[in-house]
N, C-alpha and C. Protein backbone atom coordinates (compact mmCIF):
# COMPACT_ATOMS: atom_id res chain seq x y z
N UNK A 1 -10.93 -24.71 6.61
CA UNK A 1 -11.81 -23.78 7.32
C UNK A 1 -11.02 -22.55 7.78
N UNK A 2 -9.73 -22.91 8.55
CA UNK A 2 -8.80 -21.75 8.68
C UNK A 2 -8.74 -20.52 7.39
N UNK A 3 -8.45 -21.07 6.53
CA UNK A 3 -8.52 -20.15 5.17
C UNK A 3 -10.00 -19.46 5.22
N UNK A 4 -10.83 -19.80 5.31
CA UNK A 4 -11.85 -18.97 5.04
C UNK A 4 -12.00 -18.23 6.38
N UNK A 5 -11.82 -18.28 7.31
CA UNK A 5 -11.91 -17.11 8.74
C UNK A 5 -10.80 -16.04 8.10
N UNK A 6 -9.50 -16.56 7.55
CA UNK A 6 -8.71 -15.29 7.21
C UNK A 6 -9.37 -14.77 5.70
N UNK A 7 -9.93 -15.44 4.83
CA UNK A 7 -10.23 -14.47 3.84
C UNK A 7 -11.43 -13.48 4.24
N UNK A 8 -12.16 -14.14 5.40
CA UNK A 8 -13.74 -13.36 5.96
C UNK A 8 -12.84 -11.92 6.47
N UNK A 9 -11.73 -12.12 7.23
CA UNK A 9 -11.11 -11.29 7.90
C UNK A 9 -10.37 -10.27 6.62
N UNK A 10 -9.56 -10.60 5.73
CA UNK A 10 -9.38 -10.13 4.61
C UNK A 10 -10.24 -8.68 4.25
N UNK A 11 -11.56 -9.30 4.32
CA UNK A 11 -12.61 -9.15 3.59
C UNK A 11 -13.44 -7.94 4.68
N UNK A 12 -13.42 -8.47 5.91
CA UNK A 12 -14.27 -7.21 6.55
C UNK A 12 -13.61 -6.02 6.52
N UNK A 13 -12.07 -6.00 6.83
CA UNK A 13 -11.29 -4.86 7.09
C UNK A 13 -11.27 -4.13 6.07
N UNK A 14 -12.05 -4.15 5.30
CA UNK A 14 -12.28 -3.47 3.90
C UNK A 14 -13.57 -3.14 3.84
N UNK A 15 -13.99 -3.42 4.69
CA UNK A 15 -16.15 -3.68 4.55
C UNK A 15 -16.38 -2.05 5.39
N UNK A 16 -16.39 -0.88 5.62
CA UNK A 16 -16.72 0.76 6.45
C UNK A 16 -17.68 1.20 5.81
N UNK A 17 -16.75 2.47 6.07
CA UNK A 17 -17.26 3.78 5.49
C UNK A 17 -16.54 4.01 3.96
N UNK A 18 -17.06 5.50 3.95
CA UNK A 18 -16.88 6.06 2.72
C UNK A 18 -16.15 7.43 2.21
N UNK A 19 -15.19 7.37 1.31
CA UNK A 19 -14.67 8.56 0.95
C UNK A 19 -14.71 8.60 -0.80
N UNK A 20 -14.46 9.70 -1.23
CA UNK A 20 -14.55 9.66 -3.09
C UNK A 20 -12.96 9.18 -3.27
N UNK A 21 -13.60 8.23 -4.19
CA UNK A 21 -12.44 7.65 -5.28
C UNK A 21 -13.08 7.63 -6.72
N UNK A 22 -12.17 8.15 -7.22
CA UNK A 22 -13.11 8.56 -9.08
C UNK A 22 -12.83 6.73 -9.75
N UNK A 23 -13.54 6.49 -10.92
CA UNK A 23 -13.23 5.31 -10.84
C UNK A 23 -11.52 4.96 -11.74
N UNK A 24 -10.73 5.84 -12.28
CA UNK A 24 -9.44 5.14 -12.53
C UNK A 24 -8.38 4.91 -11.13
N UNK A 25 -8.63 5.39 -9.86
CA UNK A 25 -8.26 5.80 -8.56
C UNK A 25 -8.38 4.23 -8.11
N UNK A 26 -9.35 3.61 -8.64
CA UNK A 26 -9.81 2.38 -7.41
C UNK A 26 -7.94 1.61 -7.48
N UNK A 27 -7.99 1.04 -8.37
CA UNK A 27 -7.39 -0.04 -9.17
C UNK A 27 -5.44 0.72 -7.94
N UNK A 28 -5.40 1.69 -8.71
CA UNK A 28 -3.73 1.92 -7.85
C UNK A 28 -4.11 2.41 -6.13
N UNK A 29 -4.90 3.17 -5.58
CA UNK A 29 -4.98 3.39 -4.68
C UNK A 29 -5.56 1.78 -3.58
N UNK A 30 -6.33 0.94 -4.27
CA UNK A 30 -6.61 0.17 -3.07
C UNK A 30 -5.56 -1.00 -3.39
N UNK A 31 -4.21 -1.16 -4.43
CA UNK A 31 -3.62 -1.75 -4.44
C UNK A 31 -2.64 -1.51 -3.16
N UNK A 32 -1.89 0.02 -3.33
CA UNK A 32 -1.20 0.71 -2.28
C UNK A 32 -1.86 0.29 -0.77
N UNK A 33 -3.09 0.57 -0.78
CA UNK A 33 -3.81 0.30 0.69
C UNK A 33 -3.69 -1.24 1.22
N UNK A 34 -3.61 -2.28 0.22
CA UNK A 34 -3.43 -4.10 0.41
C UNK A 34 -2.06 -3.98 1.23
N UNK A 35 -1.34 -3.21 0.25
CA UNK A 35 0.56 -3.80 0.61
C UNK A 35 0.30 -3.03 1.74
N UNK A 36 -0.03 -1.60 2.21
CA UNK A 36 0.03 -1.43 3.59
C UNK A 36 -0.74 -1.90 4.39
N UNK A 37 -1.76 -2.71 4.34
CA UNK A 37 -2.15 -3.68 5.45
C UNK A 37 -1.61 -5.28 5.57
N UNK A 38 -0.94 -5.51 4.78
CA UNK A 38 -0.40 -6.74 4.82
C UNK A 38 1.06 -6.10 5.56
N UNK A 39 1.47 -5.39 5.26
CA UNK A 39 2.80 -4.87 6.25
C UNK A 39 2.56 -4.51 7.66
N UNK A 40 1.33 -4.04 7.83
CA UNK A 40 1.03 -3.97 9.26
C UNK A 40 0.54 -5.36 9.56
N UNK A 41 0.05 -6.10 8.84
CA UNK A 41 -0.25 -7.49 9.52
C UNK A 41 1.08 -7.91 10.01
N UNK A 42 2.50 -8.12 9.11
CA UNK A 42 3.28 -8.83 9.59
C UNK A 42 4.16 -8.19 10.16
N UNK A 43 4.17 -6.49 10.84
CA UNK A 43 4.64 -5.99 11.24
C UNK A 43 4.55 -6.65 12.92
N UNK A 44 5.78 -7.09 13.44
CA UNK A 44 5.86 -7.72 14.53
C UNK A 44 6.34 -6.79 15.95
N UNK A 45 6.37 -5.70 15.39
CA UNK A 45 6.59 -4.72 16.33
C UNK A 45 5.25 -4.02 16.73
N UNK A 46 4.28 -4.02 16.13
CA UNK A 46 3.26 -3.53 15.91
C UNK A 46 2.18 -4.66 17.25
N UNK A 47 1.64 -4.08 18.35
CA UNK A 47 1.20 -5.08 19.27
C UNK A 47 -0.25 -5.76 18.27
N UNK A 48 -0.46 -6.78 18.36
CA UNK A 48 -2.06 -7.02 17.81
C UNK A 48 -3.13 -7.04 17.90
N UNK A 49 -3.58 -6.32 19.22
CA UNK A 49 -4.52 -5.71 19.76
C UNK A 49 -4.38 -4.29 18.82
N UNK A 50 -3.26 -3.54 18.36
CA UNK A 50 -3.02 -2.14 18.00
C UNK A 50 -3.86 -2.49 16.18
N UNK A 51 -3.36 -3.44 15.62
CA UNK A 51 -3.45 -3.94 14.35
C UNK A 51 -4.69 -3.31 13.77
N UNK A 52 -5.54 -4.21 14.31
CA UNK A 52 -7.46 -3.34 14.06
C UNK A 52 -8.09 -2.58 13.61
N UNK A 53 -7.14 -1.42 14.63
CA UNK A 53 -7.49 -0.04 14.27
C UNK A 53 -6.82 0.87 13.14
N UNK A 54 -5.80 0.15 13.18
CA UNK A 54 -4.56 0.56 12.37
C UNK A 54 -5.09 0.18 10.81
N UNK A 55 -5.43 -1.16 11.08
CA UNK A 55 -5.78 -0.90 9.28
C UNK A 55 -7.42 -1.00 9.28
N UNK A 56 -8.23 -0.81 9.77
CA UNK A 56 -9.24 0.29 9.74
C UNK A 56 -9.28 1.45 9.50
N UNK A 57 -8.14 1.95 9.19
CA UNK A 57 -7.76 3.18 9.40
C UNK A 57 -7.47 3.66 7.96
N UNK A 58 -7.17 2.59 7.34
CA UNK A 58 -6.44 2.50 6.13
C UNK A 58 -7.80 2.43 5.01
N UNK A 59 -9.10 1.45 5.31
CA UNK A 59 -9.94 1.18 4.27
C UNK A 59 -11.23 1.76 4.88
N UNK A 60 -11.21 2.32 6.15
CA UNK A 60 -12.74 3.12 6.18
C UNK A 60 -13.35 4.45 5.59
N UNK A 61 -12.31 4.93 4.60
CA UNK A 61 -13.13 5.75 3.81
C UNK A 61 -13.48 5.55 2.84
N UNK A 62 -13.59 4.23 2.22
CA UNK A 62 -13.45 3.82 1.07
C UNK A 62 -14.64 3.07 0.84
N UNK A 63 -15.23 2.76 1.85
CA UNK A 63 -16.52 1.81 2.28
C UNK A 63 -17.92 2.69 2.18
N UNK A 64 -18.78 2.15 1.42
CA UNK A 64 -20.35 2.69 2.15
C UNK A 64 -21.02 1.44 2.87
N UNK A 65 -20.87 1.99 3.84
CA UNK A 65 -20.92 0.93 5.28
C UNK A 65 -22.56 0.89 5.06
N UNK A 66 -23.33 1.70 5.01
CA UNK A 66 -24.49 2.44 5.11
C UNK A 66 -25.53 1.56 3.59
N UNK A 67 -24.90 1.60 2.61
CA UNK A 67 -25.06 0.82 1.51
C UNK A 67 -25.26 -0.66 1.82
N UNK A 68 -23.98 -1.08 2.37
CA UNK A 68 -24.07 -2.65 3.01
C UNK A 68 -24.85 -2.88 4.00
N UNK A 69 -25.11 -1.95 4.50
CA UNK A 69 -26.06 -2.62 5.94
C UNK A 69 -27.34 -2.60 5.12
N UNK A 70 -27.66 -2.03 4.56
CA UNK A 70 -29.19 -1.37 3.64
C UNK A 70 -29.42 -2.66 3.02
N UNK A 71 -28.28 -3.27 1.77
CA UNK A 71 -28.45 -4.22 1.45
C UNK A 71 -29.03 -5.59 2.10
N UNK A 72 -27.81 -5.87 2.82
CA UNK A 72 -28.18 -6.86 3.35
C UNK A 72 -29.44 -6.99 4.69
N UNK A 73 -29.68 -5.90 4.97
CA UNK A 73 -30.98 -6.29 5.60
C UNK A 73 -32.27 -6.18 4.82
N UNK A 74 -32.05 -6.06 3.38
CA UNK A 74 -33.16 -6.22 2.89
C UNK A 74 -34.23 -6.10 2.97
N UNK A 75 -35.64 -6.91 2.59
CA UNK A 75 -36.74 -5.86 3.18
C UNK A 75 -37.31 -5.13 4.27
N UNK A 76 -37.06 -5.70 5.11
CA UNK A 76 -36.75 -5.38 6.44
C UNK A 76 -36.66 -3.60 6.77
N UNK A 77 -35.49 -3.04 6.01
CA UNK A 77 -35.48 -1.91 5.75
C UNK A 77 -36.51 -0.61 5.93
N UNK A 78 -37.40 -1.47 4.88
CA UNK A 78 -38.53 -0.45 4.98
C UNK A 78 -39.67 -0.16 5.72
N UNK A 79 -39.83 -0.98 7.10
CA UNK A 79 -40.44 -1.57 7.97
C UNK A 79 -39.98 -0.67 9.30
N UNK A 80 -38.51 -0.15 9.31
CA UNK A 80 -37.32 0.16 10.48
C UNK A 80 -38.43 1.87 10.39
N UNK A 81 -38.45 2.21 11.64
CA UNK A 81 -38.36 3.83 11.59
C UNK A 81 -36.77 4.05 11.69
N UNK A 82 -36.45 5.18 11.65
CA UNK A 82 -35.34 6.43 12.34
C UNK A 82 -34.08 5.72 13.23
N UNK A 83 -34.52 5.56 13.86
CA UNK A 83 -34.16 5.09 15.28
C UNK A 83 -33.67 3.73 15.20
N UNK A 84 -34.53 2.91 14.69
CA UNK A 84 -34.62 1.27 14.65
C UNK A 84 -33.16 1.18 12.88
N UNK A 85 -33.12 2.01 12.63
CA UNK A 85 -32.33 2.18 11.17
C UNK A 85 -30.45 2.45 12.05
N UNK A 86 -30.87 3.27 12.72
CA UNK A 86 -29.85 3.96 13.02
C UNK A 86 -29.08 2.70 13.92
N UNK A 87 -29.99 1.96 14.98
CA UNK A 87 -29.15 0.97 15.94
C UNK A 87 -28.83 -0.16 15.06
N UNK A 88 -29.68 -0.52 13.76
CA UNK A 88 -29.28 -1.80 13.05
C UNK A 88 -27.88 -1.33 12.32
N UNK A 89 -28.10 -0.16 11.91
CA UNK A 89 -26.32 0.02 11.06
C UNK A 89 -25.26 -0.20 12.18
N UNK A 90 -25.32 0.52 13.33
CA UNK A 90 -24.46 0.51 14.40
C UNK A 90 -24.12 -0.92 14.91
N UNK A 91 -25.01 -1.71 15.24
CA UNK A 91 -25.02 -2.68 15.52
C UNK A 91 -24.16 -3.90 14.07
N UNK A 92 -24.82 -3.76 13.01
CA UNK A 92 -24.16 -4.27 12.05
C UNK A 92 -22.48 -3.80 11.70
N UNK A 93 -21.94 -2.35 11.95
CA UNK A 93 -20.86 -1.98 11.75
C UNK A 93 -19.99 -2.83 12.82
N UNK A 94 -20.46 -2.69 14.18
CA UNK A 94 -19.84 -3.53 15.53
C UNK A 94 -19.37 -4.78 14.96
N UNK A 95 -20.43 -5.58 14.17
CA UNK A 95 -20.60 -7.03 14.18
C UNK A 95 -19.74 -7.55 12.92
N UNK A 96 -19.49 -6.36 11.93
CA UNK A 96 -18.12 -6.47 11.11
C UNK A 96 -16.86 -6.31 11.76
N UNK A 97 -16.97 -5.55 12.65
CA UNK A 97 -15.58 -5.06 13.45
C UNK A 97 -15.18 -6.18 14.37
N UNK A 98 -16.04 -6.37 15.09
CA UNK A 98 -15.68 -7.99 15.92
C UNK A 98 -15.23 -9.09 15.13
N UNK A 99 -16.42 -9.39 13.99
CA UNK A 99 -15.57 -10.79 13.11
C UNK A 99 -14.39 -10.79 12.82
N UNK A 100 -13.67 -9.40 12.04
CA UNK A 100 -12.54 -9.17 12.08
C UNK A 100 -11.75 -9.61 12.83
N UNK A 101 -11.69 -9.09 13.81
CA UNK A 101 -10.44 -8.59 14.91
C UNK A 101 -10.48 -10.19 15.37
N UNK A 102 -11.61 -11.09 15.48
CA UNK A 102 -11.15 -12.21 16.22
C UNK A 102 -10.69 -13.01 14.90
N UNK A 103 -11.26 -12.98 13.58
CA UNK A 103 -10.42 -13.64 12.77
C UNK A 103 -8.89 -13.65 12.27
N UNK A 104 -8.51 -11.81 12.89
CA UNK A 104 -7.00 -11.19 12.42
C UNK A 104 -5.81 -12.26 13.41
N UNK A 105 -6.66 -13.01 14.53
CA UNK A 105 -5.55 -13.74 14.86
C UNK A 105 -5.30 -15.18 14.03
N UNK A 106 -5.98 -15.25 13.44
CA UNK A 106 -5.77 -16.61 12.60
C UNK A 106 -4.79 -16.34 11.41
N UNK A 107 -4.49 -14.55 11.15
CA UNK A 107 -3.27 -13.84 9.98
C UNK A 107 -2.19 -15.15 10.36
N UNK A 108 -1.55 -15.71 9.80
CA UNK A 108 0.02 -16.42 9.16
C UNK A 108 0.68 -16.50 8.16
N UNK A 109 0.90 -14.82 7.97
CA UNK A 109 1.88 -14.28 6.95
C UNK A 109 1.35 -14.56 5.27
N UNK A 110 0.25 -15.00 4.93
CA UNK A 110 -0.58 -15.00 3.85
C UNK A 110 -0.61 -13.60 2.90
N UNK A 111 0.16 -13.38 1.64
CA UNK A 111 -0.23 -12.56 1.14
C UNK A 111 -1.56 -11.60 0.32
N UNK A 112 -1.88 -10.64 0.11
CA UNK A 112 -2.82 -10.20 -1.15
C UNK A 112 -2.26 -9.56 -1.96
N UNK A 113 -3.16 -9.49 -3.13
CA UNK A 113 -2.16 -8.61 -4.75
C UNK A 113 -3.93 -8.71 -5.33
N UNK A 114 -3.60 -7.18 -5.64
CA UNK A 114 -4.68 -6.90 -6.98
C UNK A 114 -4.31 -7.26 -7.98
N UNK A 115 -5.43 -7.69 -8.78
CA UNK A 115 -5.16 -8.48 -10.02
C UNK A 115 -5.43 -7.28 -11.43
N UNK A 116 -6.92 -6.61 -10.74
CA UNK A 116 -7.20 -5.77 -12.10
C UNK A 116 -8.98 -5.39 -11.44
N UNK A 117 -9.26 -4.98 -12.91
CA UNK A 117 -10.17 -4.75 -12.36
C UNK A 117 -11.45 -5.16 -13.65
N UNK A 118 -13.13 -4.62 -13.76
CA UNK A 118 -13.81 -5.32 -14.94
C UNK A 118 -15.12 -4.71 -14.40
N UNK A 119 -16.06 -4.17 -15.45
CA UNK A 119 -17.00 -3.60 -15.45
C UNK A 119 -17.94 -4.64 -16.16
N UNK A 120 -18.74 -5.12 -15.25
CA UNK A 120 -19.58 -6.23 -15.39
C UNK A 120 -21.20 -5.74 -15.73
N UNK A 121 -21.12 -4.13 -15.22
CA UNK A 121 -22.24 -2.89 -15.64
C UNK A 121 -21.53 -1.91 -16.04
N UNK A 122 -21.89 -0.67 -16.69
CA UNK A 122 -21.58 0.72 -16.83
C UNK A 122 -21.50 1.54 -15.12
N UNK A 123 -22.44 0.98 -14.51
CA UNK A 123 -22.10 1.30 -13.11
C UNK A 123 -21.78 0.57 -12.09
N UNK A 124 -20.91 -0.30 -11.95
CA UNK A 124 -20.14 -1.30 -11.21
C UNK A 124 -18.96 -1.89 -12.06
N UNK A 125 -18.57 -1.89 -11.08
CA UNK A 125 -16.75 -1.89 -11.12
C UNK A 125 -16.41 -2.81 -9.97
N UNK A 126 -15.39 -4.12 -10.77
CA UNK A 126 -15.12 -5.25 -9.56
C UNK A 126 -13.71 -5.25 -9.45
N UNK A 127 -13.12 -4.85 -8.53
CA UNK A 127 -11.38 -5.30 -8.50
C UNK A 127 -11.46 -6.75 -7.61
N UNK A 128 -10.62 -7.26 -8.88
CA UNK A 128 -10.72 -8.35 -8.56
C UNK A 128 -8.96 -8.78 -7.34
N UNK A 129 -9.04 -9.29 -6.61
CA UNK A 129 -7.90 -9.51 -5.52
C UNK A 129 -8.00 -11.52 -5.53
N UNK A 130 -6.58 -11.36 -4.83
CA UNK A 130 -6.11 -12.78 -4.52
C UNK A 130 -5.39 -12.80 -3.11
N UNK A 131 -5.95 -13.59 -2.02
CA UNK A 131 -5.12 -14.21 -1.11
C UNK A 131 -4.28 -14.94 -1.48
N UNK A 132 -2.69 -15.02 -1.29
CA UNK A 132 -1.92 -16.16 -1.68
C UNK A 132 -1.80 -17.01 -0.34
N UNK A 133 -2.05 -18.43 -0.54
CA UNK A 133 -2.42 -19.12 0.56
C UNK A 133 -0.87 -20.04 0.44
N UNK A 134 -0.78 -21.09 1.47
CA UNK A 134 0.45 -21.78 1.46
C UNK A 134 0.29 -22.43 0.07
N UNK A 135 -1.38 -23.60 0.10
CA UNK A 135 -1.38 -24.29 -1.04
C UNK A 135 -1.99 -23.50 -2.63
N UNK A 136 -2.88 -22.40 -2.09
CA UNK A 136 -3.06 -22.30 -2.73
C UNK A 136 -3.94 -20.52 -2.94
N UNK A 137 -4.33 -20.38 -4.20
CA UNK A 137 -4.74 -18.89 -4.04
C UNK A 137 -6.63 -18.81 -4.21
N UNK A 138 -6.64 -17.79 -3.28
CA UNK A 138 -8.60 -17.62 -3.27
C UNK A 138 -8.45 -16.06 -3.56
N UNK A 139 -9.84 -16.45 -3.89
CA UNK A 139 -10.14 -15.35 -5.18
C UNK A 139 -10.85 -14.39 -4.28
N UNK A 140 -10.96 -12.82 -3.81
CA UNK A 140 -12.09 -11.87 -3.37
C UNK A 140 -12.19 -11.02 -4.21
N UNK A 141 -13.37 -10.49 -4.19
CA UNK A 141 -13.26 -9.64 -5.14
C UNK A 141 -14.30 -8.08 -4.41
N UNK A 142 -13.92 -6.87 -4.38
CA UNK A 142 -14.98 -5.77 -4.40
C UNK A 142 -15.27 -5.40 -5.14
N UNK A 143 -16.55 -5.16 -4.90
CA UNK A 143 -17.98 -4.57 -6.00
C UNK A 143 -17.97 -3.10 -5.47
N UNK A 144 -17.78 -2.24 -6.29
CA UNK A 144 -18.09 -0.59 -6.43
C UNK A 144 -19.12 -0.26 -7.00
N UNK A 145 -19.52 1.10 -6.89
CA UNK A 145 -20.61 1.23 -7.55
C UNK A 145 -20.34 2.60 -7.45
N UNK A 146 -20.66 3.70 -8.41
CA UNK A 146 -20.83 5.31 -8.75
C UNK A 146 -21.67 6.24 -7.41
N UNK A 147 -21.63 7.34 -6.58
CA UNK A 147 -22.58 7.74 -6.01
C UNK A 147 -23.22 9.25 -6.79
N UNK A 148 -23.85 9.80 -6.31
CA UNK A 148 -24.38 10.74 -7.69
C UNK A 148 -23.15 11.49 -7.93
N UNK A 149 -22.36 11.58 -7.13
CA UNK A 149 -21.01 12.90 -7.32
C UNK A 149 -20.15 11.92 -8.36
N UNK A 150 -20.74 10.48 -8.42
CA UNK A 150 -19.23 9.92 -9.01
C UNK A 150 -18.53 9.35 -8.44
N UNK A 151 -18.19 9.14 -6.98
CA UNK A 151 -17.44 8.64 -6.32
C UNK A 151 -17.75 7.16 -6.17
N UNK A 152 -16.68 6.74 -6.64
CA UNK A 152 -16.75 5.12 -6.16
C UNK A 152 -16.94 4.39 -5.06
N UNK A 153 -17.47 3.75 -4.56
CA UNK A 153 -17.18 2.83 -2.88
C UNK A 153 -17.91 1.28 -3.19
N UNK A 154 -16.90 0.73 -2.14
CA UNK A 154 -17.74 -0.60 -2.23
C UNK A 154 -19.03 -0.75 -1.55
N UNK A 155 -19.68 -1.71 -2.30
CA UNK A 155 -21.18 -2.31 -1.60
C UNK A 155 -21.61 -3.71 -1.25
N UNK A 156 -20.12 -4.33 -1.70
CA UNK A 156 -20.50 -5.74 -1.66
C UNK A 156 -18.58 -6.12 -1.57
N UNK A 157 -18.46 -7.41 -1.22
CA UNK A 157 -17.38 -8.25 -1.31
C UNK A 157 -17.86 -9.69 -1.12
N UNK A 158 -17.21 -9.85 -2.41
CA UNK A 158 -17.55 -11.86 -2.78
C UNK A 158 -16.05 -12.59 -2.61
N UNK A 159 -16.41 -13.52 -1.56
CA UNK A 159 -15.12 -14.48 -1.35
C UNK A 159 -15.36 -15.86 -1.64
N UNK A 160 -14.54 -16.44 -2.39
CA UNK A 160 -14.82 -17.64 -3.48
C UNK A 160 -16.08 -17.62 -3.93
N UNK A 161 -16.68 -16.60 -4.31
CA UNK A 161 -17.61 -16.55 -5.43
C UNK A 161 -19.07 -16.29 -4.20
N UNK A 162 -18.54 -16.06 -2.94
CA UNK A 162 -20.08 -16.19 -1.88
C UNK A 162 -20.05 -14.71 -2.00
N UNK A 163 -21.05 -13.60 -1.99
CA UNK A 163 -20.96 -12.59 -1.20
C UNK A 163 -21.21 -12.28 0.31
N UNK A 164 -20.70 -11.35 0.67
CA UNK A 164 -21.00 -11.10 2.26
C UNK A 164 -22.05 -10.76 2.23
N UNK A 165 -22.73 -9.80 1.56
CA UNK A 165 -23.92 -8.91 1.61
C UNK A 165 -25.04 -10.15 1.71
N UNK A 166 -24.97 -10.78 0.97
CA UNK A 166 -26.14 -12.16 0.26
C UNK A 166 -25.91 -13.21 1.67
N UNK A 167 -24.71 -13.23 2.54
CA UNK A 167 -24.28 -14.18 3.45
C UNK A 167 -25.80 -13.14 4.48
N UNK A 168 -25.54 -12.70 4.95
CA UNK A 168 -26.38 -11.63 5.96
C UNK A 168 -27.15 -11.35 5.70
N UNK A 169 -27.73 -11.02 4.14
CA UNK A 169 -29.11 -10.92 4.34
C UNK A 169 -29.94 -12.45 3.87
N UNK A 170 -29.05 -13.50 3.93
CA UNK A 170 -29.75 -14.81 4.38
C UNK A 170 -30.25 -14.74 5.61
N UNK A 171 -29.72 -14.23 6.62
CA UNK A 171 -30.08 -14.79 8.10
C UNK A 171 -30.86 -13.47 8.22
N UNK A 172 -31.30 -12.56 7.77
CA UNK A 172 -32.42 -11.63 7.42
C UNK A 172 -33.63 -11.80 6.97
N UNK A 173 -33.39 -12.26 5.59
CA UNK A 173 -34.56 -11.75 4.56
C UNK A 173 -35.90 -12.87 4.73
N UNK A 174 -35.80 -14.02 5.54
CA UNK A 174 -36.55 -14.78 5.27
C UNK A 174 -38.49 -13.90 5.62
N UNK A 175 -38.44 -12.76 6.05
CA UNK A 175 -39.19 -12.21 7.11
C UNK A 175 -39.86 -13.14 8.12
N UNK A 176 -39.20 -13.90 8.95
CA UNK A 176 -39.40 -14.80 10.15
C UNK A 176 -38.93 -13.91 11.35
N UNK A 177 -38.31 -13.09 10.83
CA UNK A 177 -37.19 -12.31 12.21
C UNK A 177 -38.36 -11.09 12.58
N UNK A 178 -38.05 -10.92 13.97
CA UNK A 178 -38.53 -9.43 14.44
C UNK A 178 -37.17 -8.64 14.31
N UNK A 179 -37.66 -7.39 14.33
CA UNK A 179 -36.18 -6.19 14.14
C UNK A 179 -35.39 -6.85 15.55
N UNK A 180 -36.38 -7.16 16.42
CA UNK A 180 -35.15 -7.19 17.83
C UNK A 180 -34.80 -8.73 17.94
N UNK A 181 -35.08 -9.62 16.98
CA UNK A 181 -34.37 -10.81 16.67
C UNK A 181 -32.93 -10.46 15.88
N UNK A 182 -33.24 -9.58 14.83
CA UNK A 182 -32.38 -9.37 13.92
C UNK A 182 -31.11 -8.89 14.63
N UNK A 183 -31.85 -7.82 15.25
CA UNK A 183 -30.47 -7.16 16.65
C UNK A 183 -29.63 -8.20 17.39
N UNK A 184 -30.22 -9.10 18.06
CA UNK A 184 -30.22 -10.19 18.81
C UNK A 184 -28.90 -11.15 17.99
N UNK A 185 -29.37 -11.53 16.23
CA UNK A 185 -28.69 -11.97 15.98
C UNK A 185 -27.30 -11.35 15.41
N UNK A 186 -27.14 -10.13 15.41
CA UNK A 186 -26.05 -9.30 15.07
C UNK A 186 -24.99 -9.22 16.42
N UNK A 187 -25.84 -8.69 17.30
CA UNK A 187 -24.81 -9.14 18.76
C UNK A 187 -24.66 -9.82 19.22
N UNK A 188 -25.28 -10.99 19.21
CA UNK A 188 -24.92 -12.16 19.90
C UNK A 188 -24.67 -13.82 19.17
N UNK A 189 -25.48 -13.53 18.24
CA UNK A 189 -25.51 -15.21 17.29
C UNK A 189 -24.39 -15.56 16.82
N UNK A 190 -24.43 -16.84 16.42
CA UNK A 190 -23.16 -17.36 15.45
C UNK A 190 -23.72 -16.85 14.42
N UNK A 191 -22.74 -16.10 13.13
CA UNK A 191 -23.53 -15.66 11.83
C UNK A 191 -22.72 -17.14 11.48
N UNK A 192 -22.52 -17.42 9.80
CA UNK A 192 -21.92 -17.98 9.32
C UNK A 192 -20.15 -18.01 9.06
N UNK A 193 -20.07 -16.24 9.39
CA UNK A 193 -18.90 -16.07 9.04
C UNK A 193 -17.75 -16.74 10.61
N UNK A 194 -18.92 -16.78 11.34
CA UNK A 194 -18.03 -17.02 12.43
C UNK A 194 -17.62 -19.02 13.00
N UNK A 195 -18.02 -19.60 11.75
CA UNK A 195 -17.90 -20.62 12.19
C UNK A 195 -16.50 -21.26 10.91
């Protein structure tokens, strides 16, 4: 179970915002971005309260945060005015940022390495990554996708074959939820990732 709080953690600190990456860019640039967050993980000079932000810092332009929240709240979506859109992303960005930071203390020197990458569409692109664990290695992988300029960003991340997006909009999509359940369960519930 330990292993999967650090690959969830792995996995959110990569989950933001968004900046352009053309797609031969993904593959060397978010390799460079792994080794510098695994160096700030085991950077012991570095306080771990500081950590967080630090490599947030590193993968939030790379993210369409905005994409993932869309997704995974699923139909729901189209139901939200303005307003009700705007506090569910906010609220959902928080609720990635928290899982994180309380999973980053469970880090014990565990490596990552990009493996490559594989176009499973003409418009999606998966780099595929590996946690190296004591016993053994788990597989994550990000899903990209083109925006009209071209720019790459992720929209999804699958850890041992689960996605996050599909994890969240389980505890969404059933339409049983009111929007201010949904809220409710973003700030305050156990999701899955947190157990």
């Amino acid at each position: 179970m330990k292993i999967l709080k650090i690959l969830c953690a792995f996995a959110i600190f990569f989950a933001v915002n968004a900046a352009a990456l053309s797609e031969n860019e993904i593959a060397p640039v978010m390799s460079g971005k792994v080794e510098e967050a695994v160096s700030i993980l085991r950077n012991e000079s570095i306080a771990k309260d500081e950590k967080p932000a630090k490599i947030f810092a590193l993968f939030d332009e790379y993210f369409d945060y905005v994409t993932i929240a869309k997704i995974s709240l699923g139909k729901h979506l189209k139901s939200l005015n303005d307003s009700q859109k705007s506090q569910f992303f906010s609220a959902f960005e928080k609720r990635l940022k928290s899982s994180f930071i309380d999973k980053l203390a469970l880090y014990t020197n565990q490596d990552m390495k990009v493996l490559g990458t594989n176009k499973p569409k003409s418009n999606r692109l998966n780099l595929e990554t590996q946690i190296i664990g004591e016993d053994k290695n788990y597989s994550v992988v990000f899903k990209f996708f083109p925006d009209k300029s071209d720019n790459w960003r992720v929209y999804d991340v699958d850890i041992l074959g689960v996605s996050i997006v599909q994890t969240y909009r389980s505890q969404f999509g059933d339409g049983a939820l009111s929007f201010n359940e949904i809220l409710d369960r973003l700030n305050n519930a156990n999701l899955p990732e947190d157990k």
